[in-house]
C-alpha atoms as a PDB file:
ATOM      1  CA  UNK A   1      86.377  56.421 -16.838  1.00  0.00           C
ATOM      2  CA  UNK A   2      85.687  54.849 -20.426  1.00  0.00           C
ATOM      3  CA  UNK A   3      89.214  53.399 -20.547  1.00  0.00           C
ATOM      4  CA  UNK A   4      88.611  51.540 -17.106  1.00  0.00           C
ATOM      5  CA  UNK A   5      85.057  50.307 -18.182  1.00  0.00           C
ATOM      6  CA  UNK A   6      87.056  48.993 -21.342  1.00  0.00           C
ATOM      7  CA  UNK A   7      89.092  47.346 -19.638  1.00  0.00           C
ATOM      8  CA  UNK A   8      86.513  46.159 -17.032  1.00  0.00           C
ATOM      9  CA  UNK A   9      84.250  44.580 -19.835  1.00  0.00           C
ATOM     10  CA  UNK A  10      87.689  43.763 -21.918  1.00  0.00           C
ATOM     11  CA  UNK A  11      87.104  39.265 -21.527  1.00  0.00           C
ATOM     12  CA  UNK A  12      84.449  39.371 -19.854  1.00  0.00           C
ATOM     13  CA  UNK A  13      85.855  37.356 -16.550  1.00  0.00           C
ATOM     14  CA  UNK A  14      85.220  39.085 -13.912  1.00  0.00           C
ATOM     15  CA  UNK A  15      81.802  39.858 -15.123  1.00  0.00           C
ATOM     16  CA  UNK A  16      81.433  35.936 -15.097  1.00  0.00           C
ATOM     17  CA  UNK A  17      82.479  35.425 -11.885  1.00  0.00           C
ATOM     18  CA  UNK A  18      80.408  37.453 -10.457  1.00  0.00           C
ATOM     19  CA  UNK A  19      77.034  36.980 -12.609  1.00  0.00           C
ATOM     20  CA  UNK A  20      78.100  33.138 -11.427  1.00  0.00           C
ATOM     21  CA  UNK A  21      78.164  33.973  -7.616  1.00  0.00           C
ATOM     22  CA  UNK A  22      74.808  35.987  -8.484  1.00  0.00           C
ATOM     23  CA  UNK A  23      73.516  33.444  -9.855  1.00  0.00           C
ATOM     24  CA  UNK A  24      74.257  30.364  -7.854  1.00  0.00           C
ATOM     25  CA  UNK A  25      73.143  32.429  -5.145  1.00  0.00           C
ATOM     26  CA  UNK A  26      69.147  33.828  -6.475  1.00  0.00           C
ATOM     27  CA  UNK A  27      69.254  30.279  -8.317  1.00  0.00           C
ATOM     28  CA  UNK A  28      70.335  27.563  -6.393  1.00  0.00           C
ATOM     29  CA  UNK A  29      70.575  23.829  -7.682  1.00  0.00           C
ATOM     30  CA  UNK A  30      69.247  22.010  -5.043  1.00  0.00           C
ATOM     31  CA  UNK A  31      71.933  19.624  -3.726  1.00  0.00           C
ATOM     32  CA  UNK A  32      70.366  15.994  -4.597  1.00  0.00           C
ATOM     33  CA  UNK A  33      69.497  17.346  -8.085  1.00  0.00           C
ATOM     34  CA  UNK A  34      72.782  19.145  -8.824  1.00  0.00           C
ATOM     35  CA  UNK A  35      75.283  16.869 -11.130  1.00  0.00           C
ATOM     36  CA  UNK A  36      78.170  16.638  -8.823  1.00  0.00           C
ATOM     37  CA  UNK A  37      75.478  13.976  -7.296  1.00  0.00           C
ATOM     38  CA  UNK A  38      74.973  11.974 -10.841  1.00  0.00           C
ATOM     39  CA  UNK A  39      78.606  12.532 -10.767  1.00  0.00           C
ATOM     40  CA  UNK A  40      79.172  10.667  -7.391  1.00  0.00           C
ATOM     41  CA  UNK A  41      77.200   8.062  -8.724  1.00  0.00           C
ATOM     42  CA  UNK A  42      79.501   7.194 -11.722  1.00  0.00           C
ATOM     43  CA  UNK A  43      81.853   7.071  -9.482  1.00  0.00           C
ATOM     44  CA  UNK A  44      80.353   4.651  -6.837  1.00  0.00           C
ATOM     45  CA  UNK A  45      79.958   2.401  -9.655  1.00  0.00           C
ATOM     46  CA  UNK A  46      83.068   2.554 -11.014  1.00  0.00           C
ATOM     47  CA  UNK A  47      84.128   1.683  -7.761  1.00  0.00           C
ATOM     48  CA  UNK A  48      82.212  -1.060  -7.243  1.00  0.00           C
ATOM     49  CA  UNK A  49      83.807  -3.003 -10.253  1.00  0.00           C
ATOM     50  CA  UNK A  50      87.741  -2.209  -9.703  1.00  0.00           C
ATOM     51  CA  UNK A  51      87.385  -1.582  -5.808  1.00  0.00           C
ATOM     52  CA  UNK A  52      88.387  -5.332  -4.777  1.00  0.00           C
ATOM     53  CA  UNK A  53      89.674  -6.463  -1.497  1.00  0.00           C
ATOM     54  CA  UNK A  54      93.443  -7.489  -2.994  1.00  0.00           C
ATOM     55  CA  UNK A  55      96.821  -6.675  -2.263  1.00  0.00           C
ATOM     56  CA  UNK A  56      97.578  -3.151  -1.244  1.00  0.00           C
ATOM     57  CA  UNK A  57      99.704  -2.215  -4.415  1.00  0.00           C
ATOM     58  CA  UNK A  58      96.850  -3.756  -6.393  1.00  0.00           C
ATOM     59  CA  UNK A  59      94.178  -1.582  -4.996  1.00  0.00           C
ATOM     60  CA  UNK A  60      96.191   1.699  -4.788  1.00  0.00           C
ATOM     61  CA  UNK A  61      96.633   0.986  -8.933  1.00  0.00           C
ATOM     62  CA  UNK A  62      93.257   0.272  -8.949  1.00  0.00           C
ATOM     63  CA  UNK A  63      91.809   3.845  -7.725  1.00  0.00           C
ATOM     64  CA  UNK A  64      94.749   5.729  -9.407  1.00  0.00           C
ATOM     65  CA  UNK A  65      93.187   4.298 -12.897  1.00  0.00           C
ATOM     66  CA  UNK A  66      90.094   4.857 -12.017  1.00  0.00           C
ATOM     67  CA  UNK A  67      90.886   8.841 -10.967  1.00  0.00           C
ATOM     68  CA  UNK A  68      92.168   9.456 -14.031  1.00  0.00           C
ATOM     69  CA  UNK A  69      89.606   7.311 -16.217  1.00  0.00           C
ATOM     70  CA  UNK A  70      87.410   9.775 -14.347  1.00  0.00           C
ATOM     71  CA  UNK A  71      88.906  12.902 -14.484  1.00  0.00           C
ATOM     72  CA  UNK A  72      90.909  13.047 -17.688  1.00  0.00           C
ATOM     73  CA  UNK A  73      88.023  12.382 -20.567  1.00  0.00           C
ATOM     74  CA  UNK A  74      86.116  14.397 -18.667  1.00  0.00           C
ATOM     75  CA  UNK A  75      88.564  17.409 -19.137  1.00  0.00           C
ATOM     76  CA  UNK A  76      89.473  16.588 -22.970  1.00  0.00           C
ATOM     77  CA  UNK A  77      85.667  16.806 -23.277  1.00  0.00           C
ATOM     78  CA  UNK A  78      85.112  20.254 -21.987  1.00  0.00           C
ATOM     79  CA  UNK A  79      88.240  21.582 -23.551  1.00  0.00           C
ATOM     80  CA  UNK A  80      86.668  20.155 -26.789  1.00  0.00           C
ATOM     81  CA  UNK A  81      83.557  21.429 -26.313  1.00  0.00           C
ATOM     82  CA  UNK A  82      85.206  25.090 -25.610  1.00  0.00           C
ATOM     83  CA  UNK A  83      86.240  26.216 -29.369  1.00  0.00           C
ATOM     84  CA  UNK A  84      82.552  24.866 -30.513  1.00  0.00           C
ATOM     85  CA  UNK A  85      80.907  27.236 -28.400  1.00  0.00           C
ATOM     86  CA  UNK A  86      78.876  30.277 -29.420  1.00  0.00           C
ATOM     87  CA  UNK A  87      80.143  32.920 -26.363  1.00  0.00           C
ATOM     88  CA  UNK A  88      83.421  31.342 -24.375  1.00  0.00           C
ATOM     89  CA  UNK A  89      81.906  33.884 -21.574  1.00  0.00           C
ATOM     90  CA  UNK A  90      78.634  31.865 -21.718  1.00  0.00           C
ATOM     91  CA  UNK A  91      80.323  28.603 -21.676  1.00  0.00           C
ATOM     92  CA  UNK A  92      82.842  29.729 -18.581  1.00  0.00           C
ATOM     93  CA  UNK A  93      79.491  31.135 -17.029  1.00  0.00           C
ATOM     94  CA  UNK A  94      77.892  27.889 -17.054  1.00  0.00           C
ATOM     95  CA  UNK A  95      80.659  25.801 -15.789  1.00  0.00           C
ATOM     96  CA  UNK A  96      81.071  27.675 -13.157  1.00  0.00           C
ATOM     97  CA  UNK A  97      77.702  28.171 -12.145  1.00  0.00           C
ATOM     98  CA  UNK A  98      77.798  24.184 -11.943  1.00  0.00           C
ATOM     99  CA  UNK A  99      81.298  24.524 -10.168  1.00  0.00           C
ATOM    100  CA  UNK A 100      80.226  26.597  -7.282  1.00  0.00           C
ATOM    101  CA  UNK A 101      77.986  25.742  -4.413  1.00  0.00           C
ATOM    102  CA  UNK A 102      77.353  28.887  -2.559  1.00  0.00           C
ATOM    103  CA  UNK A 103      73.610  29.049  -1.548  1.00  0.00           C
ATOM    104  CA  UNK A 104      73.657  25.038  -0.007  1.00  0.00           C
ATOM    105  CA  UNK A 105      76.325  26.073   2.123  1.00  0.00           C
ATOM    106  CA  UNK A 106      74.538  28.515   3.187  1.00  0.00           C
ATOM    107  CA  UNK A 107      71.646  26.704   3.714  1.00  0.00           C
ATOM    108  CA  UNK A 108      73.552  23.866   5.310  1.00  0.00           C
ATOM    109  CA  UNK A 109      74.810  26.834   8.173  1.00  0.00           C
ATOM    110  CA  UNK A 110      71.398  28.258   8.575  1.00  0.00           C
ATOM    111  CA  UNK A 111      69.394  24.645   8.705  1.00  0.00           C
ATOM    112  CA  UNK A 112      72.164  23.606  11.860  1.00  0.00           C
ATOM    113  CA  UNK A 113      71.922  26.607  13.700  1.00  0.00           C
ATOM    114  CA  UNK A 114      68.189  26.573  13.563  1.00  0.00           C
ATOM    115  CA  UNK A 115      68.067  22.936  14.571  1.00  0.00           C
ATOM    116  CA  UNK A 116      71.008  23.071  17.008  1.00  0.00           C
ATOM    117  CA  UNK A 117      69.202  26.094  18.843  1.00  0.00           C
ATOM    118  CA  UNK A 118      66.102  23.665  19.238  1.00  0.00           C
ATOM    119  CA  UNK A 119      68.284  20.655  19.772  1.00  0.00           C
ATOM    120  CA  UNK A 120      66.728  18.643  17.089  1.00  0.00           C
ATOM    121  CA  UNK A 121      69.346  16.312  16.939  1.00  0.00           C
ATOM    122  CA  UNK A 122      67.743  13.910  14.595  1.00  0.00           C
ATOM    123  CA  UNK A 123      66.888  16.814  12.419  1.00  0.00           C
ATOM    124  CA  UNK A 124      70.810  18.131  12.320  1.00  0.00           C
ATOM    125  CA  UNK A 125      72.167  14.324  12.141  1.00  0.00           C
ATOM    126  CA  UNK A 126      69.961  14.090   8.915  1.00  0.00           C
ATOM    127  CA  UNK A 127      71.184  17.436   7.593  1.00  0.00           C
ATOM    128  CA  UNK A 128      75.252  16.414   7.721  1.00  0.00           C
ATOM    129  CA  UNK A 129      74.920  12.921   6.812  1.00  0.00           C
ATOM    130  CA  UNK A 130      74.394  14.280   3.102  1.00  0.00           C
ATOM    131  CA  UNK A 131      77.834  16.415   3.798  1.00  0.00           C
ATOM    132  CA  UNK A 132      80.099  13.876   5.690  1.00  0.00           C
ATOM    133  CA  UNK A 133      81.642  10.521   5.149  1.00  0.00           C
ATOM    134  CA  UNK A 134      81.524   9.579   8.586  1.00  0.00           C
ATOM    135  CA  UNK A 135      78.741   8.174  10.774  1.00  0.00           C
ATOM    136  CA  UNK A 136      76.640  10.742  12.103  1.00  0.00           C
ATOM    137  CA  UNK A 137      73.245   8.747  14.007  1.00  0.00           C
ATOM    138  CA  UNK A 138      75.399   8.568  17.266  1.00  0.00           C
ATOM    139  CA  UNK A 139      76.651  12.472  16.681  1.00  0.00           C
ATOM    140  CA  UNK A 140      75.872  14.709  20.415  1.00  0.00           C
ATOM    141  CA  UNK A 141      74.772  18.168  20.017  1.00  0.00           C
ATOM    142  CA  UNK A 142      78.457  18.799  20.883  1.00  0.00           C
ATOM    143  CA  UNK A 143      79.352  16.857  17.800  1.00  0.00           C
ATOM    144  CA  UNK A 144      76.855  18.174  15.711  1.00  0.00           C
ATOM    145  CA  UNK A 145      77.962  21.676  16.645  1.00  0.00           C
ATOM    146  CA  UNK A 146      81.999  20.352  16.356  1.00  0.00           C
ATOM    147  CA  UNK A 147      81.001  18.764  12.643  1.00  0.00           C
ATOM    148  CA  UNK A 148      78.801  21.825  11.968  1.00  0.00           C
ATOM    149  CA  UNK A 149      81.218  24.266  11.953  1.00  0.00           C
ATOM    150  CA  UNK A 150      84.256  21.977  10.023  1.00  0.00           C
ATOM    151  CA  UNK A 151      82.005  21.042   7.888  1.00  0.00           C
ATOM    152  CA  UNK A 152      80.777  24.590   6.742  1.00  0.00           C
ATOM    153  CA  UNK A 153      84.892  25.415   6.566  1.00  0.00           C
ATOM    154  CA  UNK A 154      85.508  23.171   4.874  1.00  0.00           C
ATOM    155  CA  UNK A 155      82.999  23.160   2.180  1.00  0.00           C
ATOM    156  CA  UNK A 156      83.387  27.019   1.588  1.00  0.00           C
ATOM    157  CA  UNK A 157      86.927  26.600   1.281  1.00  0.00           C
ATOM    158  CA  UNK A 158      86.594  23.827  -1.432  1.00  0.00           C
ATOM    159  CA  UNK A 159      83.519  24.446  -2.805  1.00  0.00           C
ATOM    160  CA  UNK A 160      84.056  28.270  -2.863  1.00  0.00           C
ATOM    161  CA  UNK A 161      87.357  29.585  -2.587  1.00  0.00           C
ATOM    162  CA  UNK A 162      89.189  27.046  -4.702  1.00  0.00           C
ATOM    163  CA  UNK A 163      86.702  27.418  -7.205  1.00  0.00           C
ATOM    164  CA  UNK A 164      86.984  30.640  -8.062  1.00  0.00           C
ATOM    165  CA  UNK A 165      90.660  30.614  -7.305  1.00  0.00           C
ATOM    166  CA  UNK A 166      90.806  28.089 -10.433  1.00  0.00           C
ATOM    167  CA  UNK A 167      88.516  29.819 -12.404  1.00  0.00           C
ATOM    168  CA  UNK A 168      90.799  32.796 -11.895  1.00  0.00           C
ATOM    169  CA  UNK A 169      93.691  30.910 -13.613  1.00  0.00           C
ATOM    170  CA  UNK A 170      92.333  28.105 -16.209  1.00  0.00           C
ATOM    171  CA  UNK A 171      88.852  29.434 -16.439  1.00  0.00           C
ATOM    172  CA  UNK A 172      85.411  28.120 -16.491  1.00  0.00           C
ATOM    173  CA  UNK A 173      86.836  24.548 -17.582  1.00  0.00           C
ATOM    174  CA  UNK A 174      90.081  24.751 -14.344  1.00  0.00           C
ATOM    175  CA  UNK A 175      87.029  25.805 -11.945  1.00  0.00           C
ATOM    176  CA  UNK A 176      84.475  22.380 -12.947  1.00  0.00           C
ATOM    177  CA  UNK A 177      87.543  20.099 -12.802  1.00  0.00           C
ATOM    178  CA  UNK A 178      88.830  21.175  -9.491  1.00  0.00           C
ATOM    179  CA  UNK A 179      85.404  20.355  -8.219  1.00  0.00           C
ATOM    180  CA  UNK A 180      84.754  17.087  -9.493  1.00  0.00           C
ATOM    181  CA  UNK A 181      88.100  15.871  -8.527  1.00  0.00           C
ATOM    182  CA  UNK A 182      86.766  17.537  -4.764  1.00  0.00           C
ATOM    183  CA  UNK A 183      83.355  15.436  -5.367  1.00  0.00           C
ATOM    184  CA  UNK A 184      85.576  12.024  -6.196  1.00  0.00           C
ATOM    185  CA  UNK A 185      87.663  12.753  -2.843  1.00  0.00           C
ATOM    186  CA  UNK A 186      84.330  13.210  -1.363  1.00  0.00           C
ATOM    187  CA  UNK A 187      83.187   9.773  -1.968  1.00  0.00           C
ATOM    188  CA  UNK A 188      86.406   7.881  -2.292  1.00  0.00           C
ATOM    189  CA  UNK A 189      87.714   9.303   0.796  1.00  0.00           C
ATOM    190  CA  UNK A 190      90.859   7.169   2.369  1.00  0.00           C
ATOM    191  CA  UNK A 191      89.363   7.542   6.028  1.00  0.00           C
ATOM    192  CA  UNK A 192      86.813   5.322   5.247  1.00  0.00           C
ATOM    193  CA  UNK A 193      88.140   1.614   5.651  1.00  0.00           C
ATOM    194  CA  UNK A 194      86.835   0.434   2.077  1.00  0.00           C
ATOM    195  CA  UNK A 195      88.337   2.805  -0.131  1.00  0.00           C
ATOM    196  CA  UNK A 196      91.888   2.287   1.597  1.00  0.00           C
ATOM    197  CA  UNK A 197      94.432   2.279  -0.347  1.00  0.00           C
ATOM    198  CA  UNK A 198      91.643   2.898  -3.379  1.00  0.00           C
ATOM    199  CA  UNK A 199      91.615   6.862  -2.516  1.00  0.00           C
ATOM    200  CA  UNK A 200      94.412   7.346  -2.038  1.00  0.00           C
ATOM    201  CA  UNK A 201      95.650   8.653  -5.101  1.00  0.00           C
ATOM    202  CA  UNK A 202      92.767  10.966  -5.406  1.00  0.00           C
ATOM    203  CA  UNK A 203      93.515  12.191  -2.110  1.00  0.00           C
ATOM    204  CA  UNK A 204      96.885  13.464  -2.739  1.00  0.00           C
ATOM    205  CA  UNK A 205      95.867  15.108  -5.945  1.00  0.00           C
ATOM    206  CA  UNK A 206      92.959  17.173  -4.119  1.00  0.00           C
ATOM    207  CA  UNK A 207      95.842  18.293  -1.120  1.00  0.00           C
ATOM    208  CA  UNK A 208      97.866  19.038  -4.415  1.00  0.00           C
ATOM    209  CA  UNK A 209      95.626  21.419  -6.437  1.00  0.00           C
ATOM    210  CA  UNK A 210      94.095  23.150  -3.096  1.00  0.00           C
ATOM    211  CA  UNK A 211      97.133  24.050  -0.791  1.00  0.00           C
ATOM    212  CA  UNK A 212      97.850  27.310  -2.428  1.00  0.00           C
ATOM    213  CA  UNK A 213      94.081  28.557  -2.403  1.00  0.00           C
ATOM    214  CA  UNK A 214      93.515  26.526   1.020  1.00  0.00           C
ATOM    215  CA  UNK A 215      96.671  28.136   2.584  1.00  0.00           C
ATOM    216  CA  UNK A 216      95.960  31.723   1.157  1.00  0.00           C
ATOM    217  CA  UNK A 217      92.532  31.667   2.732  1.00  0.00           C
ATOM    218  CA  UNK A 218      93.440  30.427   5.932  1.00  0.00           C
ATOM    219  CA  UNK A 219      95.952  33.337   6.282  1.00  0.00           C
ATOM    220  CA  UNK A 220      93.049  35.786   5.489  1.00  0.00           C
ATOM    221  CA  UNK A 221      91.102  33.986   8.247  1.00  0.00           C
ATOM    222  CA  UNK A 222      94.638  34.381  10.336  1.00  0.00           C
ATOM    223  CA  UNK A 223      94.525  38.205  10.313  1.00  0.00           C
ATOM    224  CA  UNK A 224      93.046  40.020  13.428  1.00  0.00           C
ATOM    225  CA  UNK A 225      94.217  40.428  17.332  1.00  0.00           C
ATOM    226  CA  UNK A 226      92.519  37.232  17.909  1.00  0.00           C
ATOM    227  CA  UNK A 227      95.098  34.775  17.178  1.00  0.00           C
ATOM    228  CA  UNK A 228      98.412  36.514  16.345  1.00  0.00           C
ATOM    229  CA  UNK A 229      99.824  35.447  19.921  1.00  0.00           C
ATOM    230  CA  UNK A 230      98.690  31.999  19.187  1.00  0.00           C
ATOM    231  CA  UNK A 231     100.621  31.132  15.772  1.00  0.00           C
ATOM    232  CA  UNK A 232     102.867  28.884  17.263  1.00  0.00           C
ATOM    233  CA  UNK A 233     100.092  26.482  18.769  1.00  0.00           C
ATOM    234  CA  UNK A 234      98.389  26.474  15.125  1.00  0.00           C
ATOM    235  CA  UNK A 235     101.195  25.892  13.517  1.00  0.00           C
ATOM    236  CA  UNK A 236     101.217  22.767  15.452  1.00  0.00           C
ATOM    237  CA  UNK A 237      97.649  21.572  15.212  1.00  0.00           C
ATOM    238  CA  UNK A 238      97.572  22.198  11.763  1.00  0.00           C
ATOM    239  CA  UNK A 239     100.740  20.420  10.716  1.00  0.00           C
ATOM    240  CA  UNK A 240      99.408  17.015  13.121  1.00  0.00           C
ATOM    241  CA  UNK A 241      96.026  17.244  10.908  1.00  0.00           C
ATOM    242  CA  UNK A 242      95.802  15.314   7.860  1.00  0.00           C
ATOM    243  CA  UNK A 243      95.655  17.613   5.376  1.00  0.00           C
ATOM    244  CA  UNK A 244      97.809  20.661   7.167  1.00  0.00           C
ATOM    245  CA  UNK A 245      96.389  23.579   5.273  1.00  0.00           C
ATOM    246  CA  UNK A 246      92.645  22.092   6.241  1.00  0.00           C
ATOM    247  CA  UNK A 247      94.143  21.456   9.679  1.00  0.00           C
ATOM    248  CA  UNK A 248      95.590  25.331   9.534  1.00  0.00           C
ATOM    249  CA  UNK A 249      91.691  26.589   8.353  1.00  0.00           C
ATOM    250  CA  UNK A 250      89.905  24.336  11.549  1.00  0.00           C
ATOM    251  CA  UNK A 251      92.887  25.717  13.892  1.00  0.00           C
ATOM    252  CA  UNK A 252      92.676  29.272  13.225  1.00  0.00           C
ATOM    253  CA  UNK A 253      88.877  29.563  13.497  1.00  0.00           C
ATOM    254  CA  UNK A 254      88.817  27.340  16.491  1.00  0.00           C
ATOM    255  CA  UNK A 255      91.593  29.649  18.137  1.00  0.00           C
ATOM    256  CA  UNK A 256      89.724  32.839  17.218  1.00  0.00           C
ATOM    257  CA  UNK A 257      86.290  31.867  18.505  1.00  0.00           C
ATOM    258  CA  UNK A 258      87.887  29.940  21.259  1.00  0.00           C
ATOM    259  CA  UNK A 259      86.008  26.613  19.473  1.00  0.00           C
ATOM    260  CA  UNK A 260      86.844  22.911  20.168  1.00  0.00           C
ATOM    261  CA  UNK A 261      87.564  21.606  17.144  1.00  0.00           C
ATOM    262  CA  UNK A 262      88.743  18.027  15.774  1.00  0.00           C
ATOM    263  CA  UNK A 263      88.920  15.361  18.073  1.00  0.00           C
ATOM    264  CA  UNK A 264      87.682  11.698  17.580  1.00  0.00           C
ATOM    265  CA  UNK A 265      85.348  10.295  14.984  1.00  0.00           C
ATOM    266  CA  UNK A 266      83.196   7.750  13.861  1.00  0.00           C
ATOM    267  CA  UNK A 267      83.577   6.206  10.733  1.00  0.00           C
ATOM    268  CA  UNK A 268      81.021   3.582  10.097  1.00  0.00           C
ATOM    269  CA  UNK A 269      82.352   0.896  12.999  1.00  0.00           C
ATOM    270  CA  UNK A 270      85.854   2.492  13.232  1.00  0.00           C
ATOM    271  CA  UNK A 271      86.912   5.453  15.774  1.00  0.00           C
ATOM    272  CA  UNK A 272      89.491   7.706  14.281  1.00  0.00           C
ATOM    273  CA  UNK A 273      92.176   9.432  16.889  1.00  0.00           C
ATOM    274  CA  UNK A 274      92.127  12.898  15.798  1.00  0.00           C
ATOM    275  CA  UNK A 275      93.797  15.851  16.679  1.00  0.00           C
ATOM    276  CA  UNK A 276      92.022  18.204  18.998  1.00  0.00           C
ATOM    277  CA  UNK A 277      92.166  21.687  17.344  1.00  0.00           C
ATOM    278  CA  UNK A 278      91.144  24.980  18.561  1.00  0.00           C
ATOM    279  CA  UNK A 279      90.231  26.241  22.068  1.00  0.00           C
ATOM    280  CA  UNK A 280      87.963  24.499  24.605  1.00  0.00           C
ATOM    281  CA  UNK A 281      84.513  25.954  24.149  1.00  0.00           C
ATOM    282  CA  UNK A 282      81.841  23.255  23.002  1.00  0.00           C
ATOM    283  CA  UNK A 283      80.137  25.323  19.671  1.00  0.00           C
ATOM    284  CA  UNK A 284      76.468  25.883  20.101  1.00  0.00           C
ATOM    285  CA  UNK A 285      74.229  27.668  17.314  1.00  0.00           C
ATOM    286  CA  UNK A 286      75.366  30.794  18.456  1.00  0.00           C
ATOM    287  CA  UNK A 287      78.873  30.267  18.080  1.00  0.00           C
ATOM    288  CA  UNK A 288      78.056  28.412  14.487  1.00  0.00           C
ATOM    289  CA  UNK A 289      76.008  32.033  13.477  1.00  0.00           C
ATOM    290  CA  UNK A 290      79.453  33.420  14.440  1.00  0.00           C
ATOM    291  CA  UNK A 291      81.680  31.758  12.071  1.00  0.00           C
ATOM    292  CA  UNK A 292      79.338  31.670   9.331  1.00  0.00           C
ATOM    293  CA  UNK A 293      79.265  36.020   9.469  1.00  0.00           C
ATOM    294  CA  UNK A 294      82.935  36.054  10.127  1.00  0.00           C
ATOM    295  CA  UNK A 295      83.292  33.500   6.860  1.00  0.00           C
ATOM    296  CA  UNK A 296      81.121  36.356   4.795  1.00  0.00           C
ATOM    297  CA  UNK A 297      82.791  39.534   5.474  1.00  0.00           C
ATOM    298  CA  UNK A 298      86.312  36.941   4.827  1.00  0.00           C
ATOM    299  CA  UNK A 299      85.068  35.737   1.780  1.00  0.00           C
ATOM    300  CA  UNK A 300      83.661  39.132   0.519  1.00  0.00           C
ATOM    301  CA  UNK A 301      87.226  40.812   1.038  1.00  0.00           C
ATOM    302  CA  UNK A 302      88.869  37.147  -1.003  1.00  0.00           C
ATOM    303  CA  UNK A 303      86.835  38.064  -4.036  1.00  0.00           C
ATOM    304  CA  UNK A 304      87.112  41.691  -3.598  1.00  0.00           C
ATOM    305  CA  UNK A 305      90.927  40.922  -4.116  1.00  0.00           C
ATOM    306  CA  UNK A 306      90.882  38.245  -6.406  1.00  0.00           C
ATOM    307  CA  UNK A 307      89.007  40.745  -8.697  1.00  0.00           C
ATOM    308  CA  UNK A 308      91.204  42.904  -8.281  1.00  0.00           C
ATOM    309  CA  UNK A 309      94.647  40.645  -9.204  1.00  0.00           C
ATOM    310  CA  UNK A 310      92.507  39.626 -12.209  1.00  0.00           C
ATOM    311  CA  UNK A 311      91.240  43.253 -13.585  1.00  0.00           C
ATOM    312  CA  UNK A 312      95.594  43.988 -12.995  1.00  0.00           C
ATOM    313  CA  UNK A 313      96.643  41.057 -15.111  1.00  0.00           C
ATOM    314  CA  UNK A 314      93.794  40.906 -17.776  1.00  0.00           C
ATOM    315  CA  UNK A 315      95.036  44.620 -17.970  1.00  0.00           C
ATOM    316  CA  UNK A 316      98.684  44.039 -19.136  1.00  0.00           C
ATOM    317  CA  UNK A 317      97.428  41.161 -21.366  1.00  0.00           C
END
């Protein structure tokens, strides 16, 4: 027993991961105040001077500089800042405390289903307009409950699952820079007419660095009677989605809960053709309360097993 506390407390990680999920969760930073959103801001502004209307090549340059102008002094800063440090456990604690954004998911889930179960549809329009790039005062209850429940997948896999995926790997400083290069996606998304070709770059390096955690979680999400004699039908929504392995996370929940997923979408004055994912029931609050308990008892067993691969490898080193 001793020897396996030893080796419990032996780096302290896993004792950071979860005083940050702890954390997060008694202690949330309220969305507008947290600094992904003075983040965003930077960004917006950086935009604003390089983001011109000029040849294609020019703008795709354009947002690939300003990615990495972004993103890479950012990183040499934290990995500066690490050595200097009193506790490297404190420091990893407090980047991913910033990192994660457990309790406004959670609040974003229980806020729709409350409001979709009134059908307070200015109310729930208000609520995802903060959370989606696309233009939500026209949005149905049907497409409240359809952007709902991608939007809370979504957002738990990035915001959540990648996170501490990273953090598992690179630490406190991998976990922060996954999710500021998630935030920059966020706001320079492609799909949105004015940052074409300009997010492009950023794009492709979010698909990049959340595939593997993405894919993993989706197959987690994939066990259970309710969709094994439907793999061949995800396997082709998912792979006719944008990003496949987001397309494979909206396709397997859809199929399992018998959800409508996908289908067209607003953004600003242009409709986007998307793929229709899922089954054909219209989600309602009930069905959203559904997901979000599945997505717990998923999410518990993911960091049940995560801690696990990490107490076996901290172990051996």
């Amino acid at each position: 027993m001793n020897q396996f506390m030893e080796n419990f407390y032996a780096d302290g990680s896993l004792l950071v991961l979860w005083g940050a999920l702890i954390l997060n969760w008694l202690i949330p930073i309220p969305k507008q105040s947290h600094l992904m959103v003075l983040w965003q801001k930077f960004g917006l502004i950086l935009s604003d001077k390089v983001n011109k209307p000029d040849s294609y090549k020019q703008n795709l340059l354009s947002g690939t500089l300003a990615s990495l102008l972004m993103i890479v002094p950012a990183v040499i800063v934290l990995i500066a800042l690490s050595p200097l440090v009193w506790q490297s456990q404190l420091f990893d604690l407090a980047l991913l405390i910033l990192a994660l954004d457990l309790r406004n998911l959670r609040h974003l889930s229980s806020e729709l289903i409350e409001f979709l179960s009134k059908e307070d549809k200015a109310s729930a329009r208000t609520l995802l307009e903060g959370w989606l790039n696309r233009k939500t005062t026209t949005l149905s209850l049907v497409g409240i409950g359809k952007a709902g429940v991608e939007t809370v997948l979504t957002g738990t896999a990035r915001n959540l699952i990648c996170v501490v995926f990273w953090y598992g790997w690179l630490g406190g400083i991998g976990a922060l820079t996954f999710r500021i290069i998630s935030e920059l996606h966020h706001i320079w998304s492609p799909s949105r007419a004015e940052f074409h070709p300009f997010g492009l770059f950023t794009y492709k390096l979010l698909a990049l660095i959340e595939t593997i955690p993405v894919s993993l979680f989706a197959v987690l999400l994939f066990i259970g009677k309710d969709t094994m004699s439907h793999l061949r039908l995800i396997l082709q929504q998912a792979a006719s989605w944008t990003s496949p392995h987001i397309g494979a996370l909206l396709a397997i929940t859809g199929t399992k809960f018998n959800l409508s997923l996908g289908g067209p979408a607003l953004y600003e004055h242009r409709k986007s053709v998307r793929t229709k994912l899922g089954g054909r029931i219209a989600p309602s609050s009930y069905h959203l309360s559904l997901v979000q308990r599945y997505l717990t008892q998923r999410i518990l067993v993911w960091l049940v097993l995560q801690s696990i691969i990490m107490f076996v490898i901290h172990k051996g080193f």
